[in-house]
C-alpha atoms as a PDB file:
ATOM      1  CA  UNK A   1    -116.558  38.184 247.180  1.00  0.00           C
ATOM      2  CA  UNK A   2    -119.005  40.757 248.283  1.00  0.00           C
ATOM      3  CA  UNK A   3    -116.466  41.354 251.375  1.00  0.00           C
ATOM      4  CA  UNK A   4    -113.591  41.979 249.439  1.00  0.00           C
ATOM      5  CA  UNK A   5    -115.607  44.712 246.853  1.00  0.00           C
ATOM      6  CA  UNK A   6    -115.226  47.621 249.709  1.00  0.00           C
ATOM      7  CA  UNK A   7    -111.409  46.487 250.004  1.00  0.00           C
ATOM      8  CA  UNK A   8    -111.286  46.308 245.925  1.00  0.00           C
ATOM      9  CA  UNK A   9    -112.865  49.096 245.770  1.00  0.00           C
ATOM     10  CA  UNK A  10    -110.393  50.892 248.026  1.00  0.00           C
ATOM     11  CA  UNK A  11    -107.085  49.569 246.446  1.00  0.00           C
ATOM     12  CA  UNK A  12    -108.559  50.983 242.912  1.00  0.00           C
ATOM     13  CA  UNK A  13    -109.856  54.636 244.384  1.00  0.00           C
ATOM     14  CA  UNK A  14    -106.145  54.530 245.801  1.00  0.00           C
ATOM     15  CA  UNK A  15    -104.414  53.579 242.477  1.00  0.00           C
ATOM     16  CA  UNK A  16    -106.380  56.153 240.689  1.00  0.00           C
ATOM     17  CA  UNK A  17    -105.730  58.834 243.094  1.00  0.00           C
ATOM     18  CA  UNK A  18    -101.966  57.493 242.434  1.00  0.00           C
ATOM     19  CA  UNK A  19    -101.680  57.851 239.098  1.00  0.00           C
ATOM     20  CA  UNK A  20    -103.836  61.561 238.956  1.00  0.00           C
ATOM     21  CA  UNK A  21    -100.852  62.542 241.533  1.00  0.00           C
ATOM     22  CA  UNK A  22     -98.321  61.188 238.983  1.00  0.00           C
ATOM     23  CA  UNK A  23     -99.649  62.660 235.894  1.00  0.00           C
ATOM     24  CA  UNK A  24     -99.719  65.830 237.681  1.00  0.00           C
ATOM     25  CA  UNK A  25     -96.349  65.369 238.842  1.00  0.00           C
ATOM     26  CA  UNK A  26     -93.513  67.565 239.447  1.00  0.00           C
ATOM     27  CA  UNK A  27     -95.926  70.532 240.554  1.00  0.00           C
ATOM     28  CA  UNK A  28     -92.788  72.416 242.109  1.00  0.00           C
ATOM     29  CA  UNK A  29     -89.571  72.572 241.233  1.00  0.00           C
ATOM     30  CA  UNK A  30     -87.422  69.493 240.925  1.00  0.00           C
ATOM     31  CA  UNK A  31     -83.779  69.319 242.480  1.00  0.00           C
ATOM     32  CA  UNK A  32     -81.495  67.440 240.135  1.00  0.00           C
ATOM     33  CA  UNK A  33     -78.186  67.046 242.715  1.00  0.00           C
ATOM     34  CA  UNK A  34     -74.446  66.460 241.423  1.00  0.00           C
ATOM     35  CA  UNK A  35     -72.320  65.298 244.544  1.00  0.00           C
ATOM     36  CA  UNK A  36     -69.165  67.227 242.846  1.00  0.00           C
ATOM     37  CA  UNK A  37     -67.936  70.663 241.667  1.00  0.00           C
ATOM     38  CA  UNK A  38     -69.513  72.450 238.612  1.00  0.00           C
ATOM     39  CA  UNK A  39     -68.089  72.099 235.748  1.00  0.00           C
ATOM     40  CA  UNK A  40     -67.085  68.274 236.277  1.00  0.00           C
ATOM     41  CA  UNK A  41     -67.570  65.448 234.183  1.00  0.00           C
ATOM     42  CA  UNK A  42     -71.154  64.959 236.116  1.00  0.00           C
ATOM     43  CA  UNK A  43     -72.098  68.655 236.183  1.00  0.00           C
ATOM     44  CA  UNK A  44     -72.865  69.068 232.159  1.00  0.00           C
ATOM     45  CA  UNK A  45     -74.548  66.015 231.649  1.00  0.00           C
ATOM     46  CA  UNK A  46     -76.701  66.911 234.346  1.00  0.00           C
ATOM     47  CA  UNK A  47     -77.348  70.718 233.030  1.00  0.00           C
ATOM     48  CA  UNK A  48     -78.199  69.266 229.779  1.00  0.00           C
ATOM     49  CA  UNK A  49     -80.165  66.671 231.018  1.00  0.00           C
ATOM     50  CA  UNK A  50     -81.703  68.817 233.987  1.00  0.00           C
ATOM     51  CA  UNK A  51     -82.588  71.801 230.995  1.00  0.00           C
ATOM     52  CA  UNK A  52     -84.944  69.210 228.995  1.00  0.00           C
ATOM     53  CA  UNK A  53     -86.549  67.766 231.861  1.00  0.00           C
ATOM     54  CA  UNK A  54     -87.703  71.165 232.473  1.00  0.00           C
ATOM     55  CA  UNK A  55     -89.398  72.099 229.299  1.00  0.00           C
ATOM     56  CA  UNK A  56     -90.911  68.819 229.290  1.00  0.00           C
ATOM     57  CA  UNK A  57     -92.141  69.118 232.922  1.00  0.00           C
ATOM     58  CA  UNK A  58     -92.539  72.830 232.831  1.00  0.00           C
ATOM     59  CA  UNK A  59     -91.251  73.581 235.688  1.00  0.00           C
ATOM     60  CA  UNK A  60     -87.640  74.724 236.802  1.00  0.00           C
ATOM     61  CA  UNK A  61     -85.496  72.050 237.785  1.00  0.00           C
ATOM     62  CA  UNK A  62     -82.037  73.368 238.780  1.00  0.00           C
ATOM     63  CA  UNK A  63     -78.852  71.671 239.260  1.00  0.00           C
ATOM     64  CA  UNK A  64     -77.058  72.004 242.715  1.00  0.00           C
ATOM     65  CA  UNK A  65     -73.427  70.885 243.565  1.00  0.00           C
ATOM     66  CA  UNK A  66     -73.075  69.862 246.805  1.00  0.00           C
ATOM     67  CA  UNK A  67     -69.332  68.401 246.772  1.00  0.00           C
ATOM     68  CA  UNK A  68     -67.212  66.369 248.893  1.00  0.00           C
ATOM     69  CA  UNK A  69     -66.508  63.402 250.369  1.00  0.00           C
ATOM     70  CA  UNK A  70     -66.068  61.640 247.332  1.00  0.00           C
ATOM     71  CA  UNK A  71     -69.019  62.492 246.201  1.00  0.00           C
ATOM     72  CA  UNK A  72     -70.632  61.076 249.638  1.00  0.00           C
ATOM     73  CA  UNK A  73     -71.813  64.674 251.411  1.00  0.00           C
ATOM     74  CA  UNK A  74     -74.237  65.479 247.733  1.00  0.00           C
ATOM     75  CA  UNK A  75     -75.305  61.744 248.025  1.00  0.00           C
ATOM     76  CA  UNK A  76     -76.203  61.791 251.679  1.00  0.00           C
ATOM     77  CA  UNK A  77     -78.483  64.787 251.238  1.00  0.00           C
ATOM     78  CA  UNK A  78     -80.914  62.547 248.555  1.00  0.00           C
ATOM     79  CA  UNK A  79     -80.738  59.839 250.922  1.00  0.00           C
ATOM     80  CA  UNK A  80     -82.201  62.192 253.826  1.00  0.00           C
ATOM     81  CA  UNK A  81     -85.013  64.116 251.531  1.00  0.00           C
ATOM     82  CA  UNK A  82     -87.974  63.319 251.130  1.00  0.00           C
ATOM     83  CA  UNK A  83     -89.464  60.550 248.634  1.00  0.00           C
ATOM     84  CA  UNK A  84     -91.300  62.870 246.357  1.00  0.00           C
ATOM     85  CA  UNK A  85     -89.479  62.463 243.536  1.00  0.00           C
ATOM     86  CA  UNK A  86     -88.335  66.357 243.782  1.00  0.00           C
ATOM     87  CA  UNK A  87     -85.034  65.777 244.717  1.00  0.00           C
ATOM     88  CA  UNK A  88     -82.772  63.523 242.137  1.00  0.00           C
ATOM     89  CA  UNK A  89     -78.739  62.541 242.388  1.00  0.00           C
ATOM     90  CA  UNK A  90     -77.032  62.233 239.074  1.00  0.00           C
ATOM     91  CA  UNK A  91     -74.220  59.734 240.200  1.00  0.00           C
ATOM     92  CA  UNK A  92     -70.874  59.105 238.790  1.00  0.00           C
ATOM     93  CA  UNK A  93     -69.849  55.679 240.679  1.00  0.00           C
ATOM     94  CA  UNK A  94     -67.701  56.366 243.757  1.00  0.00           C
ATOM     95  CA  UNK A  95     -70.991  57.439 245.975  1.00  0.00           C
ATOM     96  CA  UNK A  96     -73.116  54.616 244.952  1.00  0.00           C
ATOM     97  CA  UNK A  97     -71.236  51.511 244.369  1.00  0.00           C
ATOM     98  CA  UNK A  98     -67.807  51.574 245.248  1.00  0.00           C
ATOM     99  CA  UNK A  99     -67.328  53.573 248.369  1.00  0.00           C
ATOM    100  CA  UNK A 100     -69.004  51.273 250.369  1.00  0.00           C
ATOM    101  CA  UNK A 101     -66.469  48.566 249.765  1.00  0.00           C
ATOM    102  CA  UNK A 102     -63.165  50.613 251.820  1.00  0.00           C
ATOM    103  CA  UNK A 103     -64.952  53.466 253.780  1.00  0.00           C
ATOM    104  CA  UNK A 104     -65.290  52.722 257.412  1.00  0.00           C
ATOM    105  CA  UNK A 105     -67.980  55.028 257.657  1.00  0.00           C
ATOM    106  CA  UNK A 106     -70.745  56.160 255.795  1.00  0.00           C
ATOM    107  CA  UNK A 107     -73.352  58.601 256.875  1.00  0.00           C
ATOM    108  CA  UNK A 108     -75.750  55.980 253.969  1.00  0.00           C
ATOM    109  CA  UNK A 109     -76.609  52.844 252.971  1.00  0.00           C
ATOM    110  CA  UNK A 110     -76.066  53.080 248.993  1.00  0.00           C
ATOM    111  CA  UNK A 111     -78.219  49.308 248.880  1.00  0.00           C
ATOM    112  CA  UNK A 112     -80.908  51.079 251.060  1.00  0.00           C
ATOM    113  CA  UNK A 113     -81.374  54.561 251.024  1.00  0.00           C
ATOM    114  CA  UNK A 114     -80.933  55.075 247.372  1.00  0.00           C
ATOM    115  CA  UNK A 115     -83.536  54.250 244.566  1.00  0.00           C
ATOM    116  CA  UNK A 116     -82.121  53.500 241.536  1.00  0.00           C
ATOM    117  CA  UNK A 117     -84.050  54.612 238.133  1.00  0.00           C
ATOM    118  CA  UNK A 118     -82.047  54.513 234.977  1.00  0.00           C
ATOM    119  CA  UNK A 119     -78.614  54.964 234.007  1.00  0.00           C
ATOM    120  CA  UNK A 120     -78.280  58.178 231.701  1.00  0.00           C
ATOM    121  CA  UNK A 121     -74.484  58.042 230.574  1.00  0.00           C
ATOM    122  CA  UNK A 122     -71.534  55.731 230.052  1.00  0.00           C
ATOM    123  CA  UNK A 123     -68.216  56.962 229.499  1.00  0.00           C
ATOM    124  CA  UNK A 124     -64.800  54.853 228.784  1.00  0.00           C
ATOM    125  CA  UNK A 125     -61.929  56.660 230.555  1.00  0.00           C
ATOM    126  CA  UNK A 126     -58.987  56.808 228.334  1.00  0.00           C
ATOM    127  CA  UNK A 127     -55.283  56.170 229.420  1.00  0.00           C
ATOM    128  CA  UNK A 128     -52.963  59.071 228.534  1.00  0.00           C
ATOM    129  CA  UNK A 129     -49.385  59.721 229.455  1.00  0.00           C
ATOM    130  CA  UNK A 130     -47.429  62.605 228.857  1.00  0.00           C
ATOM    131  CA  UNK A 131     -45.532  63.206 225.784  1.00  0.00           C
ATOM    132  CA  UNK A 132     -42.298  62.757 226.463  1.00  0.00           C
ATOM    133  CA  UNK A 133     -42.423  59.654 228.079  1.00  0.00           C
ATOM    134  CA  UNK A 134     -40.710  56.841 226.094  1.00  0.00           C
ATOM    135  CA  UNK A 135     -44.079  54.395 225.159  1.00  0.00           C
ATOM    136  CA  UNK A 136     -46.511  55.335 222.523  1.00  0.00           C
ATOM    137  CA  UNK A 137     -49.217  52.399 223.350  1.00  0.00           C
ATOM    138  CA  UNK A 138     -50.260  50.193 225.911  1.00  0.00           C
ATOM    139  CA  UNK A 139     -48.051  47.156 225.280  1.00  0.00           C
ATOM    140  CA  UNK A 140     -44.861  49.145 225.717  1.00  0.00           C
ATOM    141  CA  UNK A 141     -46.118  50.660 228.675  1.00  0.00           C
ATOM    142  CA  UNK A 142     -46.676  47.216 229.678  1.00  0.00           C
ATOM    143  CA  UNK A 143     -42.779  46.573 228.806  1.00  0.00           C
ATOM    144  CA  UNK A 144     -40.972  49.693 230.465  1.00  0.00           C
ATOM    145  CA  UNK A 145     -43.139  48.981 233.840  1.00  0.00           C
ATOM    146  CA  UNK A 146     -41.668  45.353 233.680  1.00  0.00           C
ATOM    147  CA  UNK A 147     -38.367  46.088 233.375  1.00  0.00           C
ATOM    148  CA  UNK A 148     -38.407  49.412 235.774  1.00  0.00           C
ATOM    149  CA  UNK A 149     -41.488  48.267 238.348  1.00  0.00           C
ATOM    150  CA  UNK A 150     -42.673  51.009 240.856  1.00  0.00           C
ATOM    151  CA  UNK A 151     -40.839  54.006 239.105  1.00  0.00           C
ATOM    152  CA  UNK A 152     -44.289  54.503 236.579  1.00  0.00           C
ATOM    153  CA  UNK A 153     -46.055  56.844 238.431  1.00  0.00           C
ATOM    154  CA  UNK A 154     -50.142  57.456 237.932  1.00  0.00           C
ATOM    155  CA  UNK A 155     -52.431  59.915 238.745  1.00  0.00           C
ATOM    156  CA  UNK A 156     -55.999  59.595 239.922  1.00  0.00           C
ATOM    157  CA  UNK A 157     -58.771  62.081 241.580  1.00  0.00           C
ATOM    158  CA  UNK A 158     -58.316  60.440 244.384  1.00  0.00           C
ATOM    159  CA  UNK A 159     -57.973  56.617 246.644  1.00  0.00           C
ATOM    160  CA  UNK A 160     -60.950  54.695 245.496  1.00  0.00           C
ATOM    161  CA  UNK A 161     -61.862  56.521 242.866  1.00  0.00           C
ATOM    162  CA  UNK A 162     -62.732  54.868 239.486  1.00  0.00           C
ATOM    163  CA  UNK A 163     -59.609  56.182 238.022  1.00  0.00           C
ATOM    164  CA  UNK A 164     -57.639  54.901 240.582  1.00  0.00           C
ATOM    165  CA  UNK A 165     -59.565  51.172 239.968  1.00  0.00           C
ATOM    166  CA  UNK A 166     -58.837  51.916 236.215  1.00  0.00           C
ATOM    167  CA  UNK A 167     -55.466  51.899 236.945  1.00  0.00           C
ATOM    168  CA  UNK A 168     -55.383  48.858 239.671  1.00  0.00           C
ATOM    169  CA  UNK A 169     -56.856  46.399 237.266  1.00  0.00           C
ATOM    170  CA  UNK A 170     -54.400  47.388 234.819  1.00  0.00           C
ATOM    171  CA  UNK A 171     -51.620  46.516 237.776  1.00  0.00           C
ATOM    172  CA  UNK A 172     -53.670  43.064 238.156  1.00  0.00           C
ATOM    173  CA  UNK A 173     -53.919  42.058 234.361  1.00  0.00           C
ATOM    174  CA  UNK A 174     -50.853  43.272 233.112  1.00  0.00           C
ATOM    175  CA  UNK A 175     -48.731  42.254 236.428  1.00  0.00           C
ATOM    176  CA  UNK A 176     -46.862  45.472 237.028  1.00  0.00           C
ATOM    177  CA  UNK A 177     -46.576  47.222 239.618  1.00  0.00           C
ATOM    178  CA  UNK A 178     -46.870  51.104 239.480  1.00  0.00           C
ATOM    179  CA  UNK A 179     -46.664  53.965 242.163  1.00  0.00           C
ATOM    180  CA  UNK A 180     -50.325  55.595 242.824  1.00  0.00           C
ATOM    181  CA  UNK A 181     -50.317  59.641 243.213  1.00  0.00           C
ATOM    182  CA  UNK A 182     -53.966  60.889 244.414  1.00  0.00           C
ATOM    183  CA  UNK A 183     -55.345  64.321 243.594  1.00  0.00           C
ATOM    184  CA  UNK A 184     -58.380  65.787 244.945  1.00  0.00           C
ATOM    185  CA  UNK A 185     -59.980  66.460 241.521  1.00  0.00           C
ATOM    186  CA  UNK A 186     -59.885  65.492 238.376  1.00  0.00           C
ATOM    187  CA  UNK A 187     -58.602  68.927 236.986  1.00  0.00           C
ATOM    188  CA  UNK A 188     -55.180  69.056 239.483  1.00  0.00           C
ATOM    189  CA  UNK A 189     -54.662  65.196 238.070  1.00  0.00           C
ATOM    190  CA  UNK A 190     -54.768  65.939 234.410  1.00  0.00           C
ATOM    191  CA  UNK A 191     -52.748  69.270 235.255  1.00  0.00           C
ATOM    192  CA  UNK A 192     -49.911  67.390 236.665  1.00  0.00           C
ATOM    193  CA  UNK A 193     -49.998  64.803 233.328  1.00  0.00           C
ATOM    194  CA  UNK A 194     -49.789  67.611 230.829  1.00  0.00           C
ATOM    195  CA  UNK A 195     -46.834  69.048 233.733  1.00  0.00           C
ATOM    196  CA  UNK A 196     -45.117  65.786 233.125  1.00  0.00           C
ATOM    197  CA  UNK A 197     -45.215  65.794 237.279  1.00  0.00           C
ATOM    198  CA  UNK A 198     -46.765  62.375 236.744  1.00  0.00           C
ATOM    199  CA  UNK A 199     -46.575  60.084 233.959  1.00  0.00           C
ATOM    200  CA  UNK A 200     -49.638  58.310 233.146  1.00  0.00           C
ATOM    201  CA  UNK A 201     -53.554  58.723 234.070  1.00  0.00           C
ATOM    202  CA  UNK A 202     -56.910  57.575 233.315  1.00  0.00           C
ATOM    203  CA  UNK A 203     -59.039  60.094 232.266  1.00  0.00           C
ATOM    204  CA  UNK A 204     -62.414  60.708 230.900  1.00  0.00           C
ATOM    205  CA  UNK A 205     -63.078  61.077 227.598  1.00  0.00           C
ATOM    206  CA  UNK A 206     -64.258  64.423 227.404  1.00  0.00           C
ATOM    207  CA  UNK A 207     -61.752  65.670 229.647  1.00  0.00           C
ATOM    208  CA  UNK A 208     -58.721  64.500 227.699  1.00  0.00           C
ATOM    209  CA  UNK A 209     -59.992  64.563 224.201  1.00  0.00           C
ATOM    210  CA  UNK A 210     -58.588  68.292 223.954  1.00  0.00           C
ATOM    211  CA  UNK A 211     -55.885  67.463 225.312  1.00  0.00           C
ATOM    212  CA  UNK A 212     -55.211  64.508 222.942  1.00  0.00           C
ATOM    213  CA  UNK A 213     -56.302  66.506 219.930  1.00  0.00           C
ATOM    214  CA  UNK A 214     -53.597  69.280 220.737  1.00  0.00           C
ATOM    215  CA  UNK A 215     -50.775  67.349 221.257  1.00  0.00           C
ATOM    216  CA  UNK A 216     -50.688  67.686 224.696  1.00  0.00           C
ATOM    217  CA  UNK A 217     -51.163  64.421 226.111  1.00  0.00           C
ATOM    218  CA  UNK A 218     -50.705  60.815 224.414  1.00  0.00           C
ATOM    219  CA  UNK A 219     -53.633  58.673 224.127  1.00  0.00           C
ATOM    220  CA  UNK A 220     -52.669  54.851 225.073  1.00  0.00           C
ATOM    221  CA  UNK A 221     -56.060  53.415 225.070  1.00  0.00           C
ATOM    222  CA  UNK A 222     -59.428  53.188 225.821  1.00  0.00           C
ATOM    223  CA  UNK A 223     -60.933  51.347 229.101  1.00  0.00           C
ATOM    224  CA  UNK A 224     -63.729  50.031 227.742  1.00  0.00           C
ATOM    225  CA  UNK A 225     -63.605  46.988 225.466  1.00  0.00           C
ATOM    226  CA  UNK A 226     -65.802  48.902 222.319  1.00  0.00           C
ATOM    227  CA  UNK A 227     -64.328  51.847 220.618  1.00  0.00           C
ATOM    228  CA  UNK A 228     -65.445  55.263 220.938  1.00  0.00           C
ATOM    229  CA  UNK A 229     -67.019  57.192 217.827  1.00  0.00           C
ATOM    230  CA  UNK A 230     -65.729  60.414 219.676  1.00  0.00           C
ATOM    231  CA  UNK A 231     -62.132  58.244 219.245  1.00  0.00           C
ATOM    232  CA  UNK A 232     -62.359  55.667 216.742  1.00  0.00           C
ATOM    233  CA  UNK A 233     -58.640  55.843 216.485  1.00  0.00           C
ATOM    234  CA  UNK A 234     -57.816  55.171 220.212  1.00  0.00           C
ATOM    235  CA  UNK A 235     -57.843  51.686 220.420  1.00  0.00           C
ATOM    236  CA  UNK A 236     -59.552  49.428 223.286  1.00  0.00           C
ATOM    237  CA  UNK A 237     -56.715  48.213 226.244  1.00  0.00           C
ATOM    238  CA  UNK A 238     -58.667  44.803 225.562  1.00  0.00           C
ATOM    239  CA  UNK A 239     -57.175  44.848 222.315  1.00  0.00           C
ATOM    240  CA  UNK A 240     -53.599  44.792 223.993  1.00  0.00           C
ATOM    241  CA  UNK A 241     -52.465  41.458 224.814  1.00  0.00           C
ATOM    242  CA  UNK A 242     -52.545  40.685 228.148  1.00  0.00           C
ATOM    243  CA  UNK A 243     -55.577  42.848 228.287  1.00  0.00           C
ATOM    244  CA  UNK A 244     -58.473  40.746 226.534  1.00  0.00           C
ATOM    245  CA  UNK A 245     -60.544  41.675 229.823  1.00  0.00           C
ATOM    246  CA  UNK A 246     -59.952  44.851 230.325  1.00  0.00           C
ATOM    247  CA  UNK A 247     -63.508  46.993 230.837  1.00  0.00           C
ATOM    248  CA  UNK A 248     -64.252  49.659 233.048  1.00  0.00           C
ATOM    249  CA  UNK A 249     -66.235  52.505 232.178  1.00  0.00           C
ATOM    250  CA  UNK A 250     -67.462  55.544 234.120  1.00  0.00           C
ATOM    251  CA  UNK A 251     -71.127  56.005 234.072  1.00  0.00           C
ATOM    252  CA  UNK A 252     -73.604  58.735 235.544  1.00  0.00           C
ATOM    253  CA  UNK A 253     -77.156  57.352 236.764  1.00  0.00           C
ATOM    254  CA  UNK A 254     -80.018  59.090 238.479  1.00  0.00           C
ATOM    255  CA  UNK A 255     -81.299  57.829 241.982  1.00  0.00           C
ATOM    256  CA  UNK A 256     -84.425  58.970 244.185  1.00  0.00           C
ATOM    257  CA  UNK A 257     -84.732  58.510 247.933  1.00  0.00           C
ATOM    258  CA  UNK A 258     -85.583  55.200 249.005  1.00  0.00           C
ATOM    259  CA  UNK A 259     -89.239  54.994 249.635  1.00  0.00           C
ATOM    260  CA  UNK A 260     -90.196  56.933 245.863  1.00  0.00           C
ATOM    261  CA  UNK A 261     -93.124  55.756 245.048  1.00  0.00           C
ATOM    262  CA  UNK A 262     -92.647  53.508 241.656  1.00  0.00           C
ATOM    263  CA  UNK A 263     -94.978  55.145 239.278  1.00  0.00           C
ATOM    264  CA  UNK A 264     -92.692  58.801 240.038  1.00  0.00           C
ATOM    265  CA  UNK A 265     -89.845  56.742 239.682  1.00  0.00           C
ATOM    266  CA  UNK A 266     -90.923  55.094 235.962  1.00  0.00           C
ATOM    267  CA  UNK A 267     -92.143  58.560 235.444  1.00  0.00           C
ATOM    268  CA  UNK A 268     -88.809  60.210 235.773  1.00  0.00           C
ATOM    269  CA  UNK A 269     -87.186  57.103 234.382  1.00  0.00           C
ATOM    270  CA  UNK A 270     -89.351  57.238 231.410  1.00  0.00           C
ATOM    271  CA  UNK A 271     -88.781  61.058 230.341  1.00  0.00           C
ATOM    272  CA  UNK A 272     -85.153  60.769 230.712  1.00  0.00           C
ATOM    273  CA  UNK A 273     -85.178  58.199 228.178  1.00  0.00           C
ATOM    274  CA  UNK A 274     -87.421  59.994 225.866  1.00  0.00           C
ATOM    275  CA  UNK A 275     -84.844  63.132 226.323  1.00  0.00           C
ATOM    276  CA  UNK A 276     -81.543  60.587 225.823  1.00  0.00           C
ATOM    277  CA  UNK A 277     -83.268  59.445 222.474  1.00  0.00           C
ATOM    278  CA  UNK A 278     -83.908  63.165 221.315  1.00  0.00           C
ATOM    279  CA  UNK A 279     -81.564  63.346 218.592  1.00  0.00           C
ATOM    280  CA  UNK A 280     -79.424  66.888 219.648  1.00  0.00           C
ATOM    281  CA  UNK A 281     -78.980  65.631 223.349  1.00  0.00           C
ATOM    282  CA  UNK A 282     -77.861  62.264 221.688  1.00  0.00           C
ATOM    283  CA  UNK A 283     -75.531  63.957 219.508  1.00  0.00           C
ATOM    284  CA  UNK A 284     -74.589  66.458 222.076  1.00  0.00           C
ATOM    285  CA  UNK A 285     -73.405  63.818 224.071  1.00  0.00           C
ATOM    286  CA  UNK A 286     -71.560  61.352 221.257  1.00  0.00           C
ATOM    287  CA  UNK A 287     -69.719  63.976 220.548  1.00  0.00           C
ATOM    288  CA  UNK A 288     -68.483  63.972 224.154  1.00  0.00           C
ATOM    289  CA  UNK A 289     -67.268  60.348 224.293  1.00  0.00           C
ATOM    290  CA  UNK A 290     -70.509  59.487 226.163  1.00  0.00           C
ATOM    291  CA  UNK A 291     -72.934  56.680 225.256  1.00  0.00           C
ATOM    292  CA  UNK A 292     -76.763  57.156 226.094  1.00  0.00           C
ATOM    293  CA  UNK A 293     -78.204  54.923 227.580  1.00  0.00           C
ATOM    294  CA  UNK A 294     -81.710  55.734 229.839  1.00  0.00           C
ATOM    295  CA  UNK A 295     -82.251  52.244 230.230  1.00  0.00           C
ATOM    296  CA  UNK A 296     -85.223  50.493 232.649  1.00  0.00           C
ATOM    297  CA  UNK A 297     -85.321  50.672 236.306  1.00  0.00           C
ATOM    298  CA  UNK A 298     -85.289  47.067 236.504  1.00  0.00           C
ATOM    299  CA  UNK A 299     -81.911  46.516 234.209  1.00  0.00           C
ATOM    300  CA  UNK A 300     -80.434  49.611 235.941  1.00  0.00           C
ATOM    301  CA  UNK A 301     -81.157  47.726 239.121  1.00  0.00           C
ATOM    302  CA  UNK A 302     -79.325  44.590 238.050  1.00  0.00           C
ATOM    303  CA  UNK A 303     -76.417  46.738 236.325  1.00  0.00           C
ATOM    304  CA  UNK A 304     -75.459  48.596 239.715  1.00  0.00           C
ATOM    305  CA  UNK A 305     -75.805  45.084 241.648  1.00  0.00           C
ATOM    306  CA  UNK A 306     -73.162  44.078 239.240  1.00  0.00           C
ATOM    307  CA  UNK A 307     -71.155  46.860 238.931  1.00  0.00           C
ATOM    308  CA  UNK A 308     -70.894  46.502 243.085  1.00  0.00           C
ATOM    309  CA  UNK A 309     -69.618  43.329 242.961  1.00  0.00           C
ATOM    310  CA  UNK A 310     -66.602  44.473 240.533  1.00  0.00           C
ATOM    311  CA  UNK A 311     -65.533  47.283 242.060  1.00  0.00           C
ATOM    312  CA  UNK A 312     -65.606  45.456 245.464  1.00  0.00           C
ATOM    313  CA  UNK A 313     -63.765  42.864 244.091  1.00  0.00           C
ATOM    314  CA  UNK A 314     -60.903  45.179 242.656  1.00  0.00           C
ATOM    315  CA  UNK A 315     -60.660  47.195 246.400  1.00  0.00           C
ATOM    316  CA  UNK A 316     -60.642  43.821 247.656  1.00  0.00           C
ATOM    317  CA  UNK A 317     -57.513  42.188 245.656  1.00  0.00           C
ATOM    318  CA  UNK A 318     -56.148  45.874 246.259  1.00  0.00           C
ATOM    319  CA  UNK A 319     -56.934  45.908 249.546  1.00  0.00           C
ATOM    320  CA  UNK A 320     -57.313  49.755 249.394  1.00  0.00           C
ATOM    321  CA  UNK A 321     -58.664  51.235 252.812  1.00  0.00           C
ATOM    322  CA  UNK A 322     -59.787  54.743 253.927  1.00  0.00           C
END
């Protein structure tokens, strides 16, 4: 034993020199990175998010959008920076667990290069259609596209995109077939559905709530399988029959470069909980359509292993490709 005290001794003189650095940590400013435009569904979660993180760390921590890609080009810049801990993504899902499953190339490994540490939001998308289209709910959506397949056209921000799954496993559940139109953007989709250029859409919450409230656009329903309270009157597609297993929701998460040390990573992981549980940022984002979460690195962990296997099984039946 007396050989091992210099090597005990070592490993604990480490660990305390460890955790000093954490406590002491962020020292600089902190980089919280949203891989689309501002203004998005990411971009104010992250503001609001990035804003307490601040006060609690004092120290700035600003909010860059680096867009693109599908949200690949803002993701590819964590994976490259250094593990400090200074530089965080706030994901939506494309960039870090679907993606991978129909891009050819990717300039990251999602699995590798990315640390995950908690997920911060999770958002149902909602399924609108124009007004003046002739089906007020799901199920006689569900009729008109089986009696006039391909001529129910949907929008989506793009191929690949969560939307554009939303709407896929609707085609696989419901067994209709319906004609895909990709936009670059959320904004030129929903533009097009209040246009009545296309006819139906998924959408998130907060983006067509507005929308919905003015008349504009015609709630169907909801894409996850529990109601909203930002919505408690748009019912659940899982509520439709021929829908009992419909759920897909949107969610935002924060990653770190791979090679973070752990006790930054529960240190970030642990103050954006204690922010998600304040209750104006909870109520802030309720009101939104968004459900708090700021769960544990180790749950987050097994949600996005999960949430990678169902997306890549949806691209797969799909077989959507680059």
């Amino acid at each position: 034993m007396k050989y091992l005290s210099p090597f005990l001794a070592a490993v604990l003189l480490l660990s305390g020199i460890t955790t000093a650095s954490a406590q002491s940590w962020p020292d600089k400013q902190v980089k919280i990175i949203v891989a689309y435009p501002a203004g998005g569904g990411v971009d104010p979660v992250a503001r609001l998010v990035g804003q307490k993180l601040s006060e609690r760390w004092k120290q700035p921590v600003v909010v860059e959008n680096k867009a693109g890609g599908s949200g690949t080009i803002g993701a590819n810049f964590v994976a490259q920076s250094p593990a400090d801990g200074l530089t965080i993504l706030m994901s939506a899902t494309p960039e870090v667990v679907i993606n991978q499953h129909f891009m050819q190339k990717m300039s990251y490994n999602p699995d590798i290069d990315l640390k995950p540490v908690t997920l911060v939001v999770r958002l149902p998308f909602v399924l609108v259609s124009n007004v003046s289209k002739p089906y007020t709910n799901a199920a006689e959506l569900i009729s008109y596209a089986k009696k006039n397949p391909n001529k129910v056209s949907y929008a989506s921000s793009g191929p690949g995109s969560a939307q554009h799954l939303a709407a896929v496993m609707l085609e696989q559940q419901a067994d209709i077939k319906l004609v895909h139109v990709p936009y670059k953007g959320v904004a030129p989709a929903v533009s097009d559905l209040l246009a009545g250029h296309v006819d139906i859409g998924f959408a998130g919450l907060p983006t067509a709530l507005p929308h919905i409230q003015s008349g504009k656009l015609r709630a169907l329903g909801l894409s996850s399988k529990l109601p909203s309270s930002a919505a408690p009157d748009i019912p659940p597609l899982a509520k439709t029959q021929g829908l009992s297993n419909f759920d897909l929701t949107q969610w935002f998460g924060t990653f770190v470069p791979s090679g973070t040390p752990n006790i930054i990573v529960q240190r970030i992981q642990s103050d954006i909980q204690a922010i998600l549980n304040m209750p104006d940022v909870k109520a802030t984002l309720e009101k939104q359509g968004a459900q708090p979460s700021g769960m544990s690195t180790a749950d987050f962990q097994a949600f996005v292993n999960s949430e990678r296997k169902k997306f890549g099984d949806i691209v797969k039946v799909a077989k959507i490709e680059q």
